[in-house]
Protein backbone atom coordinates (compact mmCIF):
# COMPACT_ATOMS: atom_id res chain seq x y z
CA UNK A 1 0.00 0.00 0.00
CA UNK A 2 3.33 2.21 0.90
CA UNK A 3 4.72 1.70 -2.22
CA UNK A 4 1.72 1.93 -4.47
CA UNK A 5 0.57 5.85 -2.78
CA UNK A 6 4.29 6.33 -3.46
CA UNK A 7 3.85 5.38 -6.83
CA UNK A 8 0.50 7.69 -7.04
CA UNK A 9 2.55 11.09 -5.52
CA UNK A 10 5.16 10.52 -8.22
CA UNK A 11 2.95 10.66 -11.45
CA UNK A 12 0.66 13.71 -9.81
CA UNK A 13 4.25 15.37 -9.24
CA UNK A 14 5.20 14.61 -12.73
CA UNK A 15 1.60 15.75 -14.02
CA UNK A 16 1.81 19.58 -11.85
CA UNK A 17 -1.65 18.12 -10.15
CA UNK A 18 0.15 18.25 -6.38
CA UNK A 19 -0.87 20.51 -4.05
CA UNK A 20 1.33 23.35 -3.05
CA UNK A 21 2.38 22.26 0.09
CA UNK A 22 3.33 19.13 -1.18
CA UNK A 23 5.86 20.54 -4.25
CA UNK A 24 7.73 23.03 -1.29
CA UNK A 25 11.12 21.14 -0.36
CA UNK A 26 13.95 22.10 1.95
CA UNK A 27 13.59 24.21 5.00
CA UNK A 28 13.38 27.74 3.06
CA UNK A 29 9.43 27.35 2.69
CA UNK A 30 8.93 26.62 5.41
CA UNK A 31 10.72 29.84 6.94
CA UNK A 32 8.55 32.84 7.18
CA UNK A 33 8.79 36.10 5.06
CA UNK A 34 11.32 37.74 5.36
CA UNK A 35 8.92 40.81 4.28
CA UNK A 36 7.73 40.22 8.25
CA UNK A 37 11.04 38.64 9.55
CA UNK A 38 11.91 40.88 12.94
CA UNK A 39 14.93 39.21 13.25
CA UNK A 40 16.95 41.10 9.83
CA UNK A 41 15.41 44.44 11.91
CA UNK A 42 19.03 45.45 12.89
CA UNK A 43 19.93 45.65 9.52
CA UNK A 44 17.03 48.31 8.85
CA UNK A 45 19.78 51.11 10.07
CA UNK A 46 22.73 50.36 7.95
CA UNK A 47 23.66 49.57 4.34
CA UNK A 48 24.27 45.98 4.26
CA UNK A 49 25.42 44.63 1.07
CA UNK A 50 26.68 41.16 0.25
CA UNK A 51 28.89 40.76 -2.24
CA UNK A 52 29.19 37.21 -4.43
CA UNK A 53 31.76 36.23 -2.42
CA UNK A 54 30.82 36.80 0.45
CA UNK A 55 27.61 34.97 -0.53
CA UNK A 56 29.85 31.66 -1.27
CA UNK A 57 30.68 31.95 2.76
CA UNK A 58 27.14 32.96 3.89
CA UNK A 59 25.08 30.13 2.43
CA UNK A 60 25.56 26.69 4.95
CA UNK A 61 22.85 25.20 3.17
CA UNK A 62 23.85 23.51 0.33
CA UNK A 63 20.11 22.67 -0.52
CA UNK A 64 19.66 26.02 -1.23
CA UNK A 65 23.11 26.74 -2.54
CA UNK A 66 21.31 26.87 -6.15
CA UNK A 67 18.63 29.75 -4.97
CA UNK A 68 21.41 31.93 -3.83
CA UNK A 69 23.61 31.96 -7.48
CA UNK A 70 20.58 33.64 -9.04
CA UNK A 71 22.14 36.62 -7.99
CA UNK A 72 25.21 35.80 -10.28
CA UNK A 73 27.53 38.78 -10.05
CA UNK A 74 25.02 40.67 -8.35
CA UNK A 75 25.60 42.09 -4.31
CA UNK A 76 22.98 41.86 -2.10
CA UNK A 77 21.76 41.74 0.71
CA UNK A 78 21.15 38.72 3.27
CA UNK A 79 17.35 39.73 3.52
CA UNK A 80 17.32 40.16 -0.12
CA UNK A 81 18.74 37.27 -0.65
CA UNK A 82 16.62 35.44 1.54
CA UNK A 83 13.62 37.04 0.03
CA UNK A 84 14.35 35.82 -3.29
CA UNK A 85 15.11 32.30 -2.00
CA UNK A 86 11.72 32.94 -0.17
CA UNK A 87 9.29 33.66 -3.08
CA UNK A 88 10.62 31.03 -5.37
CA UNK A 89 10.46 28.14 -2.58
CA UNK A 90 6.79 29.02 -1.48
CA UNK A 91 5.75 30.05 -5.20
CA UNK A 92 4.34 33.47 -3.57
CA UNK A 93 4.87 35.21 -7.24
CA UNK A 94 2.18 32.56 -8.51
CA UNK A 95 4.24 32.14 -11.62
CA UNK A 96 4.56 36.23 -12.45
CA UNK A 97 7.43 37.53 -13.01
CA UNK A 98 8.69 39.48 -10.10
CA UNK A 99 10.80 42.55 -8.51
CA UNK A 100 12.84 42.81 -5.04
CA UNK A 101 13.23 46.69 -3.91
CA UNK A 102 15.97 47.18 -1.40
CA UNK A 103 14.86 50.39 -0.15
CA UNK A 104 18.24 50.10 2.84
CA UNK A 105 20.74 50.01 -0.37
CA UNK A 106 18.56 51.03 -3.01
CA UNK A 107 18.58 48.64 -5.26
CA UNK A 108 16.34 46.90 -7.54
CA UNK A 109 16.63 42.90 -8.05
CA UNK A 110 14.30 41.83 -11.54
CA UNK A 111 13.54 37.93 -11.97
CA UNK A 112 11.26 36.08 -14.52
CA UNK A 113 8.85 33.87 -12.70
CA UNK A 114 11.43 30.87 -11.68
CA UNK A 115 13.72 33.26 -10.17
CA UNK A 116 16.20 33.53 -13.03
CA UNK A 117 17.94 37.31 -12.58
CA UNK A 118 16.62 39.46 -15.66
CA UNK A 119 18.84 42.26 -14.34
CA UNK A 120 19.60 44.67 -11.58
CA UNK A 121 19.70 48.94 -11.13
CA UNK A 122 20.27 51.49 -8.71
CA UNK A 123 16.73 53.10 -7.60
CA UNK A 124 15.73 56.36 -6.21
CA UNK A 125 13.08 56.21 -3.58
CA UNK A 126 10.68 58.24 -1.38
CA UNK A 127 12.87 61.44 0.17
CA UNK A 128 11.23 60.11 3.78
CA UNK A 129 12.03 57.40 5.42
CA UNK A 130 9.28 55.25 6.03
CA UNK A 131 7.07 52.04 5.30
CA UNK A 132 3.96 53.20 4.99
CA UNK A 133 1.65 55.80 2.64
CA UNK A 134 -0.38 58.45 3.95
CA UNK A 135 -3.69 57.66 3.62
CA UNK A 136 -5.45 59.15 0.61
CA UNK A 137 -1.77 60.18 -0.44
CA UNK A 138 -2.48 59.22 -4.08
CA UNK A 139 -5.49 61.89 -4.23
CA UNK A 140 -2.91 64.69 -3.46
CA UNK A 141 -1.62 67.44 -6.00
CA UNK A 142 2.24 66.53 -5.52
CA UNK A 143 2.67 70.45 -4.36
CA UNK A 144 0.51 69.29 -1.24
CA UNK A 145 2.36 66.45 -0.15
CA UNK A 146 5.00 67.14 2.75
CA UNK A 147 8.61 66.17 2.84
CA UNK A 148 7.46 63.63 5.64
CA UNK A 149 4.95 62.01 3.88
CA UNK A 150 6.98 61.29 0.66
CA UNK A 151 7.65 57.25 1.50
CA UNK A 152 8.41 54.68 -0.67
CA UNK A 153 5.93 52.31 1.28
CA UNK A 154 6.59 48.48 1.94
CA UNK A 155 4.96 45.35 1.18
CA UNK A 156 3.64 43.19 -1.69
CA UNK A 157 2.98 44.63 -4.55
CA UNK A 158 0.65 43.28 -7.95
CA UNK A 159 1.79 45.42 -10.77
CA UNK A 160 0.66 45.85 -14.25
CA UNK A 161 3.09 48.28 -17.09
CA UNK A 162 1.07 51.22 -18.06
CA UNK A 163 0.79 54.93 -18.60
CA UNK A 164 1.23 57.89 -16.87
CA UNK A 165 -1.03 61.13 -16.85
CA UNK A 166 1.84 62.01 -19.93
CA UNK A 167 1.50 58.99 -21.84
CA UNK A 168 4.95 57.94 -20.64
CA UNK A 169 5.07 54.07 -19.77
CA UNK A 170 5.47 52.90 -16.20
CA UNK A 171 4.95 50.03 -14.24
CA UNK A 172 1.88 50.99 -11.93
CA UNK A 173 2.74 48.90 -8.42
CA UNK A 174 -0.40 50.38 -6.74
CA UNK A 175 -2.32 52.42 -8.90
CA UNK A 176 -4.45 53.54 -5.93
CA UNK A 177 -1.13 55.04 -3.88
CA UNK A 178 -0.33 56.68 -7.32
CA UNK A 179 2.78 54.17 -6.44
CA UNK A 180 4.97 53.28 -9.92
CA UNK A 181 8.25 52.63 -10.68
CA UNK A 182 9.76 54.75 -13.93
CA UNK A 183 12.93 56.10 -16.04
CA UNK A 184 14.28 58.18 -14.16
CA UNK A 185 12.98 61.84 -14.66
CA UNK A 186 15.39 65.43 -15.32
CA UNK A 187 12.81 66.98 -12.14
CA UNK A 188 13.84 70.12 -10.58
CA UNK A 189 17.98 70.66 -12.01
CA UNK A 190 18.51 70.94 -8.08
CA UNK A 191 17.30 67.37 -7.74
CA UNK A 192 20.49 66.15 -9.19
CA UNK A 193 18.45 62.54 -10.17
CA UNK A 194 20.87 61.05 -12.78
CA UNK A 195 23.73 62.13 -10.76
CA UNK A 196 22.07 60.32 -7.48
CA UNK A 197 21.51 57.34 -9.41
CA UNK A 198 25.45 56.08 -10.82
CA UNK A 199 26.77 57.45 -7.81
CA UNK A 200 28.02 54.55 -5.79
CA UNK A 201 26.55 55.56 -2.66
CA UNK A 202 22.73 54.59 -1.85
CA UNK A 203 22.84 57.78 1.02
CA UNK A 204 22.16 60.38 -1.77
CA UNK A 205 19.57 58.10 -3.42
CA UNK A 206 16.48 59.24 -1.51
CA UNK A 207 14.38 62.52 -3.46
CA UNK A 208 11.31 61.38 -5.06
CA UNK A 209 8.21 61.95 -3.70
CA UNK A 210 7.69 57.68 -3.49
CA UNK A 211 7.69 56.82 -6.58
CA UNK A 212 10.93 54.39 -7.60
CA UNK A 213 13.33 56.19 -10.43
CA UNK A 214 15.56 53.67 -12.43
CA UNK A 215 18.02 53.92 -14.97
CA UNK A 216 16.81 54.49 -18.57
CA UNK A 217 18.47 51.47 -20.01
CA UNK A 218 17.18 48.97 -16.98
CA UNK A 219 13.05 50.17 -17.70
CA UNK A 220 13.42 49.65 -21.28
CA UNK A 221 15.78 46.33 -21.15
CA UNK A 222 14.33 44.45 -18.50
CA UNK A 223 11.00 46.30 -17.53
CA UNK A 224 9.28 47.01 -20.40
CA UNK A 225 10.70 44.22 -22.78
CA UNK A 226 9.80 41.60 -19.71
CA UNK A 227 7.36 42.49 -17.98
CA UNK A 228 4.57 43.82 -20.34
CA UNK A 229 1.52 42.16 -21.13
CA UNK A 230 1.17 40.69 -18.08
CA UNK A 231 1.10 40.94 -14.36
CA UNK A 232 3.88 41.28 -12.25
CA UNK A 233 4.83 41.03 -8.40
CA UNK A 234 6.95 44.16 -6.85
CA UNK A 235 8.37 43.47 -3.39
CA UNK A 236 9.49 46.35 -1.18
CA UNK A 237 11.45 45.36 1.97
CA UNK A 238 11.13 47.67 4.96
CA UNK A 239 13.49 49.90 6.22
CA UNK A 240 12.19 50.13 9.79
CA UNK A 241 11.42 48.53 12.51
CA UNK A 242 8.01 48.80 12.92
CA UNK A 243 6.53 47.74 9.69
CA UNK A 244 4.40 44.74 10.54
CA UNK A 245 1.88 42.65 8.81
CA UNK A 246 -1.26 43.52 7.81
């Protein structure tokens, strides 16, 4: 009896009829998100970027091993990293392509649905600090929003490309927050936005009033050419310690 509901598991595996649960393997699924994780909160201060090798030293695992070289050449971060080890293992992105925002180093991780890297960019953010929108904050004339409420806010994100008020393309993370992610823009000359971006700080890279700014090159390359026509998942990571699930 063993042998034959053995027998039965393998052919629904082979067939994609299991359940979710029963596809998950190895101990990252069975982690929590690291989107809620309390324990990476004393990295919420600091930049903390991992480079590859460092990676090589930082994964014990050797299950997981595999996860962690979809960052190829790539630095990241250990909650990045474990994010991205995170979706793919418990299938959160439900086969969409998806988007890791590290708002702590600001940087922007792009992956097509198995968690193969598309590409990576430095991002500008929301000039405030923060994890969370103002409510109503997508209703506001941008001259009436204060320099405290401009966050980037955290969380998980279904996103869709599409245009602006100009006609420009964007990817729309929440429509309702007015929350995208675009080419950078020129802005006011005082802004200083391309100059913010290929500097190799993240400290200078916080301006925008939420939205995320990318490189020209990165929206058109990996952005627009991968993730049109269908629906995508953006994740933001916090950058404090008191963002909490909802």
């Amino acid at each position: 009896m063993t042998s034959l509901a053995l027998f039965l598991s393998l052919i629904l595996l082979a067939t994609g009829c299991v359940p979710q649960q029963m596809v998950k393997s190895g101990n990252a699924s069975s982690k929590s998100n690291p989107m809620y994780d309390t324990s990476y909160s004393k990295e919420a201060d600091v930049e903390f970027v991992l480079g590859p090798k460092a990676a090589e030293t930082y994964v014990s695992n050797k299950a997981f091993a595999s996860l962690q070289d979809k960052f190829k050449s790539e630095s990241a971060s250990r909650r990045t990293r474990d994010m991205a080890d995170w979706v793919v293992s418990s299938r959160d992105n439900r086969n969409m392509p998806f988007a890791i925002i590290d708002k702590v180093n600001a940087k922007v991780y792009a992956f097509n649905p198995s968690g193969k890297l598309y590409g990576a960019a430095p991002v500008l953010l929301g000039l405030a600090k923060g994890d969370y929108s103002v409510p109503g904050i997508g209703d506001k004339p941008l001259s009436q929003i204060k320099r405290s409420e401009r966050t980037t806010p955290a969380g998980r994100f279904v996103s869709k490309i599409g245009r602006n008020h100009k006609g420009k393309e964007i990817l729309w993370v929440d429509y309702d927050q007015a929350l995208s992610l675009h080419p950078v823009v020129r802005g006011v000359p005082s802004d200083r936005r391309a100059q913010r971006l290929s500097s190799l700080t993240s400290s200078d890279n916080r301006i925008s009033f939420g939205c995320i700014n990318v490189p020209k090159p990165f929206f058109k390359n990996v952005i627009s050419e991968k993730y049109s026509g269908q629906s995508s998942v953006v994740y933001i990571l916090p950058e404090t310690k008191q963002f909490k699930k909802s």
